[in-house]
N, C-alpha and C. Protein backbone atom coordinates (compact mmCIF):
# COMPACT_ATOMS: atom_id res chain seq x y z
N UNK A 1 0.83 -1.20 0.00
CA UNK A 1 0.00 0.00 0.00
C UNK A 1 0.86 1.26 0.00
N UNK A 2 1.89 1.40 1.06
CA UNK A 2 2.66 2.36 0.78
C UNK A 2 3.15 2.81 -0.39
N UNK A 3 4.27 1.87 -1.03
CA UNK A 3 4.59 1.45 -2.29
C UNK A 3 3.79 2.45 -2.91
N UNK A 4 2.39 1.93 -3.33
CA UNK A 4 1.46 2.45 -4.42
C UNK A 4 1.26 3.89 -3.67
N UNK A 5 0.91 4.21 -3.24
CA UNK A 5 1.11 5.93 -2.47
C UNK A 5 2.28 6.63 -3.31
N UNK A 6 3.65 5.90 -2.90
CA UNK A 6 4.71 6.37 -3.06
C UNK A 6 4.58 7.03 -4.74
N UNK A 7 4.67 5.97 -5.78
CA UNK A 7 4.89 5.93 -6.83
C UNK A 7 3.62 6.25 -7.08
N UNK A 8 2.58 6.82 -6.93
CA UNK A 8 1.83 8.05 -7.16
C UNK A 8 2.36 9.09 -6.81
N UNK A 9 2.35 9.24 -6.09
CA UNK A 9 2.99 10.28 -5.68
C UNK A 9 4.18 11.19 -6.81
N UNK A 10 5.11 10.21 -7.15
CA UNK A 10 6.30 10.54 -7.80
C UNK A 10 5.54 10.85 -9.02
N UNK A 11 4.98 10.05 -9.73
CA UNK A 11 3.92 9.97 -11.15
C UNK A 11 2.72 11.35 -11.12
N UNK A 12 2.73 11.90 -10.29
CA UNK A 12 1.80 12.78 -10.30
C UNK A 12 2.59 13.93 -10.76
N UNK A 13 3.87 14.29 -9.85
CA UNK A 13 4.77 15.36 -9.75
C UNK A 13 5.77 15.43 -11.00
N UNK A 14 5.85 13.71 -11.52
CA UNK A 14 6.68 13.64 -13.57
C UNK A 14 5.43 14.30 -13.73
N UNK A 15 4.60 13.94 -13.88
CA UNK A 15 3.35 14.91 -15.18
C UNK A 15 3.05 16.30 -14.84
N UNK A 16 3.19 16.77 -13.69
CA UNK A 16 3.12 18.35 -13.79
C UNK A 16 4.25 19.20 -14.40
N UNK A 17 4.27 20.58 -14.02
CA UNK A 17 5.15 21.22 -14.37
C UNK A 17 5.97 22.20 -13.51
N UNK A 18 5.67 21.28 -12.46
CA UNK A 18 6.15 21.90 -11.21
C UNK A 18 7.99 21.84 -10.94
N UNK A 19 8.81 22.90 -10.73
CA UNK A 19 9.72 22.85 -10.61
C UNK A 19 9.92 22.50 -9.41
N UNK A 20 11.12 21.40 -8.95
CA UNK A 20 11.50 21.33 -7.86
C UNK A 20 12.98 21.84 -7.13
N UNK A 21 13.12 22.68 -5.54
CA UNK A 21 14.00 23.44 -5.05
C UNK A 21 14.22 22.32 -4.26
N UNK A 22 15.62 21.84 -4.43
CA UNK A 22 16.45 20.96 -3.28
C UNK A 22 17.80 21.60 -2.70
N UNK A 23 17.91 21.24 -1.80
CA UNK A 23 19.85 21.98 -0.88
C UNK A 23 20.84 21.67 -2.09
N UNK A 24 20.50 20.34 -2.20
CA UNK A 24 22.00 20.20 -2.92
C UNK A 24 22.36 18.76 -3.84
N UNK A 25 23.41 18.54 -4.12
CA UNK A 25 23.74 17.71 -5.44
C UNK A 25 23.00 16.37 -5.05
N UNK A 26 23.06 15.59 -3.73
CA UNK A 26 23.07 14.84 -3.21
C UNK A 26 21.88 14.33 -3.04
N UNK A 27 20.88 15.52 -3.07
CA UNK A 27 18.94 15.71 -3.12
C UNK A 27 18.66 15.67 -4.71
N UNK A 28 19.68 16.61 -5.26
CA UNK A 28 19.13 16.37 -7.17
C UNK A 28 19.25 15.03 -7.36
N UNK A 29 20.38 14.35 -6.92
CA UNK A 29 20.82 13.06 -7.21
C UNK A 29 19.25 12.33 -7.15
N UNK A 30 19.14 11.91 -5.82
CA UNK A 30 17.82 11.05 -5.26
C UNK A 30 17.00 11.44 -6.10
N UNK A 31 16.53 12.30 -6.38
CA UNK A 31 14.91 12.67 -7.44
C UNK A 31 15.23 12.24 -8.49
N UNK A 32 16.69 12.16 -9.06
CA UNK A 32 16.73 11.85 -10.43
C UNK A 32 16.43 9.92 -10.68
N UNK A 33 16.64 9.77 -9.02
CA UNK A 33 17.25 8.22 -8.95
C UNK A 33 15.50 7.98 -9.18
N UNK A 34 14.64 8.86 -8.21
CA UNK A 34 13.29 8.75 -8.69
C UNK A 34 12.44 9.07 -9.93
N UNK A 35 13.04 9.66 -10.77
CA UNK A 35 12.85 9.52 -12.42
C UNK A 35 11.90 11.41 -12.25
N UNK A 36 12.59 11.98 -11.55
CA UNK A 36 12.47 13.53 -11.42
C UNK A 36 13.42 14.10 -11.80
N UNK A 37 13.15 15.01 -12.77
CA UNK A 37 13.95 16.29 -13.32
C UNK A 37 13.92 17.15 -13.60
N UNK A 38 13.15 17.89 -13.50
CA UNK A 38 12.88 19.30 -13.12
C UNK A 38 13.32 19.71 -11.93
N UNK A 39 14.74 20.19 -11.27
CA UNK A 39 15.18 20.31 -10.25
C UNK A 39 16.31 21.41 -10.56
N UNK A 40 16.26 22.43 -9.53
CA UNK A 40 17.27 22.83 -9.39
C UNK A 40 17.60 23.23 -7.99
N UNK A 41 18.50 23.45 -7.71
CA UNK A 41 20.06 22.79 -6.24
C UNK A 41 19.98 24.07 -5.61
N UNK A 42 19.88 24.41 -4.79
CA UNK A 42 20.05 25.74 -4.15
C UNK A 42 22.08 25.87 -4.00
N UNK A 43 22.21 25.02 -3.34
CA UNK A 43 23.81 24.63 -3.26
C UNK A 43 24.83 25.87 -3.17
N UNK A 44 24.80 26.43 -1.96
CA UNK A 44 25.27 27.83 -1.32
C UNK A 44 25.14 28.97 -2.39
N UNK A 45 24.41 28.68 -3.09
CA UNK A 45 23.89 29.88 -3.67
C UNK A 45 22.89 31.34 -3.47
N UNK A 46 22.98 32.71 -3.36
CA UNK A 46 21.93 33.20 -2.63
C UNK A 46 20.49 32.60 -3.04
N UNK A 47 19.25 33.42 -2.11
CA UNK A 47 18.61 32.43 -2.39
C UNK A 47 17.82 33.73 -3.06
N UNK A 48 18.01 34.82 -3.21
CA UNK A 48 17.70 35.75 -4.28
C UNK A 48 18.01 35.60 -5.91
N UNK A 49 19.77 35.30 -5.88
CA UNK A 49 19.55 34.29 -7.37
C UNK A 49 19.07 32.97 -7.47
N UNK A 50 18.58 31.97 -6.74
CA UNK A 50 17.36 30.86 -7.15
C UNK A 50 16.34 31.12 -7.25
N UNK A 51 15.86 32.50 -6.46
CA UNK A 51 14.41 32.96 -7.35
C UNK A 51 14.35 33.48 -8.77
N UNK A 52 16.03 34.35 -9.35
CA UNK A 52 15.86 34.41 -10.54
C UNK A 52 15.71 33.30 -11.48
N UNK A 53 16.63 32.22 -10.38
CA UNK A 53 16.14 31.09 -11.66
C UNK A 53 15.45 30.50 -12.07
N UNK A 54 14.16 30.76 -11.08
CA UNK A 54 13.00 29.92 -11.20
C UNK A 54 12.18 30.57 -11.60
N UNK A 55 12.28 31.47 -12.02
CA UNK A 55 11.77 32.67 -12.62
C UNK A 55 11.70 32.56 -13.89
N UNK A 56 12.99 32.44 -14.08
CA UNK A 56 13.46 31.80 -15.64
C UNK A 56 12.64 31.02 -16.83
N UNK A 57 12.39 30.13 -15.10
CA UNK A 57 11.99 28.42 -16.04
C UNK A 57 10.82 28.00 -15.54
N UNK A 58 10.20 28.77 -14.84
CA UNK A 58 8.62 28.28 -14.49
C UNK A 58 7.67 29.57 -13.04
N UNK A 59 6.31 29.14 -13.46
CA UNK A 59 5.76 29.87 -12.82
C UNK A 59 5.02 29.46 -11.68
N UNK A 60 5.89 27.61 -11.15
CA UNK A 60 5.23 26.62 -10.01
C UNK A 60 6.29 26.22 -9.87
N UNK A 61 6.37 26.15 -8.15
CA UNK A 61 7.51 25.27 -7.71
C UNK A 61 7.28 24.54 -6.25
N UNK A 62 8.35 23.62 -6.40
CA UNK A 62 7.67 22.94 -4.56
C UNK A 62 9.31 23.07 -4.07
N UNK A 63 9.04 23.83 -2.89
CA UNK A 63 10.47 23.60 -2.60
C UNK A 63 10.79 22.60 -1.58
N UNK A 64 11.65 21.76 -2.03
CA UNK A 64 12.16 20.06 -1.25
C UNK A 64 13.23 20.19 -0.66
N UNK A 65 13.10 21.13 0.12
CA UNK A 65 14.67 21.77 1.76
C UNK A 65 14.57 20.08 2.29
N UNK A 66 15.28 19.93 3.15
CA UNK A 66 15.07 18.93 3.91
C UNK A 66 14.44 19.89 5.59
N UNK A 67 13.97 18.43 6.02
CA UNK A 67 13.03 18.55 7.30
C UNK A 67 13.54 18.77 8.32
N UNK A 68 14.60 19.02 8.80
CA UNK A 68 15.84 19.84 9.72
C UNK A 68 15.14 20.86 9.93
N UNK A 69 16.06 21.68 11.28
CA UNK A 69 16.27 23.00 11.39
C UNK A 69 16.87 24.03 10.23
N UNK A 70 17.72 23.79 9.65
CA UNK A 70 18.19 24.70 8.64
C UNK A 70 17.44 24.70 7.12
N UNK A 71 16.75 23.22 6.94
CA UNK A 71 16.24 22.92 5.61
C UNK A 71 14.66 23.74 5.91
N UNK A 72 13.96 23.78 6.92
CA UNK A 72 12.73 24.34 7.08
C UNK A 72 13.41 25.98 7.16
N UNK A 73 14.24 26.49 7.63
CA UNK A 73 14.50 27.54 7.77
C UNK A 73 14.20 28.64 6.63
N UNK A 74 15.38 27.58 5.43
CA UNK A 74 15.57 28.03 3.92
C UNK A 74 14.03 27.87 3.13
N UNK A 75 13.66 27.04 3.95
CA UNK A 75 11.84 27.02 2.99
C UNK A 75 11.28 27.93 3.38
N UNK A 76 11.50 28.17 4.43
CA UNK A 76 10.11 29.53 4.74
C UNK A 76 10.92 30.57 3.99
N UNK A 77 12.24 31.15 4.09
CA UNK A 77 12.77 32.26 3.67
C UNK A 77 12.14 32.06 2.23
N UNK A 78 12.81 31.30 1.10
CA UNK A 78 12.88 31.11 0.17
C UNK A 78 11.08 31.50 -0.30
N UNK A 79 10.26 30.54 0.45
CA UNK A 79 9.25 30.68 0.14
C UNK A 79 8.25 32.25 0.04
N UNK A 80 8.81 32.81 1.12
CA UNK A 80 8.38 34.01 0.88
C UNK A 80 8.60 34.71 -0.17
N UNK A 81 10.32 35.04 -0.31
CA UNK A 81 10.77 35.87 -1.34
C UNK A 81 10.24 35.18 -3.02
N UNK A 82 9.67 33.77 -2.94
CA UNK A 82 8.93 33.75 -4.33
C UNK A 82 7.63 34.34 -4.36
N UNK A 83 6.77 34.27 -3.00
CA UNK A 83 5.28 34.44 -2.69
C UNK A 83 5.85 35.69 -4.00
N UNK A 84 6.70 36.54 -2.87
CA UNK A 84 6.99 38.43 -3.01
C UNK A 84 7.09 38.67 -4.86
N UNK A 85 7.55 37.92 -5.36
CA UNK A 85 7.91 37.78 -6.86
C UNK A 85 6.65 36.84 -7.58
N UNK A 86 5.60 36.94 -6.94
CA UNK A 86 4.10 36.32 -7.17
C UNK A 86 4.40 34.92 -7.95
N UNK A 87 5.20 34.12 -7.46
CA UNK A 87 5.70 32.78 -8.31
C UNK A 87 4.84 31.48 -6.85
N UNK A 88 3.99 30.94 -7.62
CA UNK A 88 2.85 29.77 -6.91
C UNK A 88 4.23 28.80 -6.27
N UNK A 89 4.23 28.45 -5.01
CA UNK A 89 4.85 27.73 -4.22
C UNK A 89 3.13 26.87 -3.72
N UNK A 90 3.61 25.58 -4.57
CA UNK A 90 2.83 24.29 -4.12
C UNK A 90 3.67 23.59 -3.11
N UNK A 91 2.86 23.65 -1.55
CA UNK A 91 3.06 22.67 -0.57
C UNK A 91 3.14 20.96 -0.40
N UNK A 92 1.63 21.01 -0.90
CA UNK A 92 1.15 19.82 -1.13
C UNK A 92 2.23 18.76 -1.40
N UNK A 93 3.02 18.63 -2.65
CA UNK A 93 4.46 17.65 -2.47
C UNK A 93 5.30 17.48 -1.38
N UNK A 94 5.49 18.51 -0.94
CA UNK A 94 6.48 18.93 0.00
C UNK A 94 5.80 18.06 1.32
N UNK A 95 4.62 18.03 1.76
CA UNK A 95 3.60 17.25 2.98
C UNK A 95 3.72 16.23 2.53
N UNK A 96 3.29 16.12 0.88
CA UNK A 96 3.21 14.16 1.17
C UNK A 96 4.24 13.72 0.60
N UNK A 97 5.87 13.90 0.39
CA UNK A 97 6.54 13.32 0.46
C UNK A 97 6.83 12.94 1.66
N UNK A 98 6.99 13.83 2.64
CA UNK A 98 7.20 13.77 3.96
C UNK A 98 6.39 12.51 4.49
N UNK A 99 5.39 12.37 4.09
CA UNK A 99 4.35 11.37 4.94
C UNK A 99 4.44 10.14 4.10
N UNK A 100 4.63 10.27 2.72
CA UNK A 100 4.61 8.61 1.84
C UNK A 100 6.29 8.04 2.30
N UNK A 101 7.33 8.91 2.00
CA UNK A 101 8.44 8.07 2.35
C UNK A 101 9.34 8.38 3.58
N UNK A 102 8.60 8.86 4.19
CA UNK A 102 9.49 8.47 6.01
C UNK A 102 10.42 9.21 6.27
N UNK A 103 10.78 10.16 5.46
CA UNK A 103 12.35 10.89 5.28
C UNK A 103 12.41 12.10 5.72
N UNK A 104 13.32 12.86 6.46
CA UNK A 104 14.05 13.76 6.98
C UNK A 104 14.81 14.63 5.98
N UNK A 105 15.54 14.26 5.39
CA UNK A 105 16.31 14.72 4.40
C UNK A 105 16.04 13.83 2.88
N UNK A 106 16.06 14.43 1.96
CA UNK A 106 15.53 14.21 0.71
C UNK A 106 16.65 13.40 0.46
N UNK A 107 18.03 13.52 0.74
CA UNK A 107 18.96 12.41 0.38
C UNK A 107 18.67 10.92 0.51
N UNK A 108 17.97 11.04 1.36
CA UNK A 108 17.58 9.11 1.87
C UNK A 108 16.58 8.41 1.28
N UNK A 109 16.43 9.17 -0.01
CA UNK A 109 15.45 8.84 -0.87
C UNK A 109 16.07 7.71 -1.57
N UNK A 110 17.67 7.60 -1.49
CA UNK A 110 18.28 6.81 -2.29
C UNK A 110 17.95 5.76 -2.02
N UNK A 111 17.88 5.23 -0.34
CA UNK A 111 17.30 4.13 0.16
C UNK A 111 16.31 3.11 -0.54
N UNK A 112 15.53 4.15 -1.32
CA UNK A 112 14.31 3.29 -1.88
C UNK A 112 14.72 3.30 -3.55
N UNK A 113 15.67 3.67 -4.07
CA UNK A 113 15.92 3.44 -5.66
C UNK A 113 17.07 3.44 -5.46
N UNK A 114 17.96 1.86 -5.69
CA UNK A 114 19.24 1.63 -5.69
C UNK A 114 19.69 1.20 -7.27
C-alpha cells in the first residue's frame, strides 16, 4: 500500500510542471534516482539568485529543503521571497513526500531506488 502511495505520488509530480527546489547535489541526485527532473540545487547559492532562476523556467515550484532545522528555515525564507515575486509555491508535495516516504532529508530517498 505504501509502495502504491509512493509511486503516485512521484507519477503525479513527472506529469506536472512543477519545478522542484532541493539543498544540494546529493537531493538532485535522489529525485533523479526517482525519475524527477525538473530540479534545481540551491547549493550555497543566494537564495535571491534561485528565485531568478525559477523565474526563468517556471511559474510553479515545490520547494524540497530537507526537514531539519536549517532545511525548514531556507523554505520559509525562500518561500516568501517567491510568494513576493508572485511565483505559486505548491506545498502539497512537500507534505506528502514527507508522509509517503518516512524521510528527513531528501537524500535518503536513495534508500528506496538503488
Amino acid at each position: 500500500m505504501l509502495e502504491e502511495i509512493q509511486e503516485k505520488l512521484l507519477s503525479d509530480i513527472r506529469c506536472s510542471e512543477t519545478l522542484l527546489v532541493v539543498e544540494g547535489k546529493r537531493d538532485r541526485e535522489a529525485l533523479r534516482r526517482a525519475g524527477l527532473d525538473n530540479i534545481v540545487e540551491i547549493s550555497g547559492r543566494q537564495l535571491e539568485r534561485v528565485v531568478d532562476i525559477v523565474k526563468s523556467k517556471q511559474s510553479q515550484v515545490t520547494i524540497l529543503t530537507d526537514y531539519d532545522k536549517e532545511g525548514v528555515k531556507q523554505y520559509k525564507r525562500l518561500k516568501k521571497l517567491l510568494l513576493s515575486d508572485e511565483i505559486k509555491v505548491d506545498d502539497s508535495f512537500r507534505r506528502e513526500f514527507k508522509r509517503a516516504f518516512l524521510v528527513n532529508r531528501v537524500e535518503e530517498l536513495n534508500g528506496y531506488f538503488k
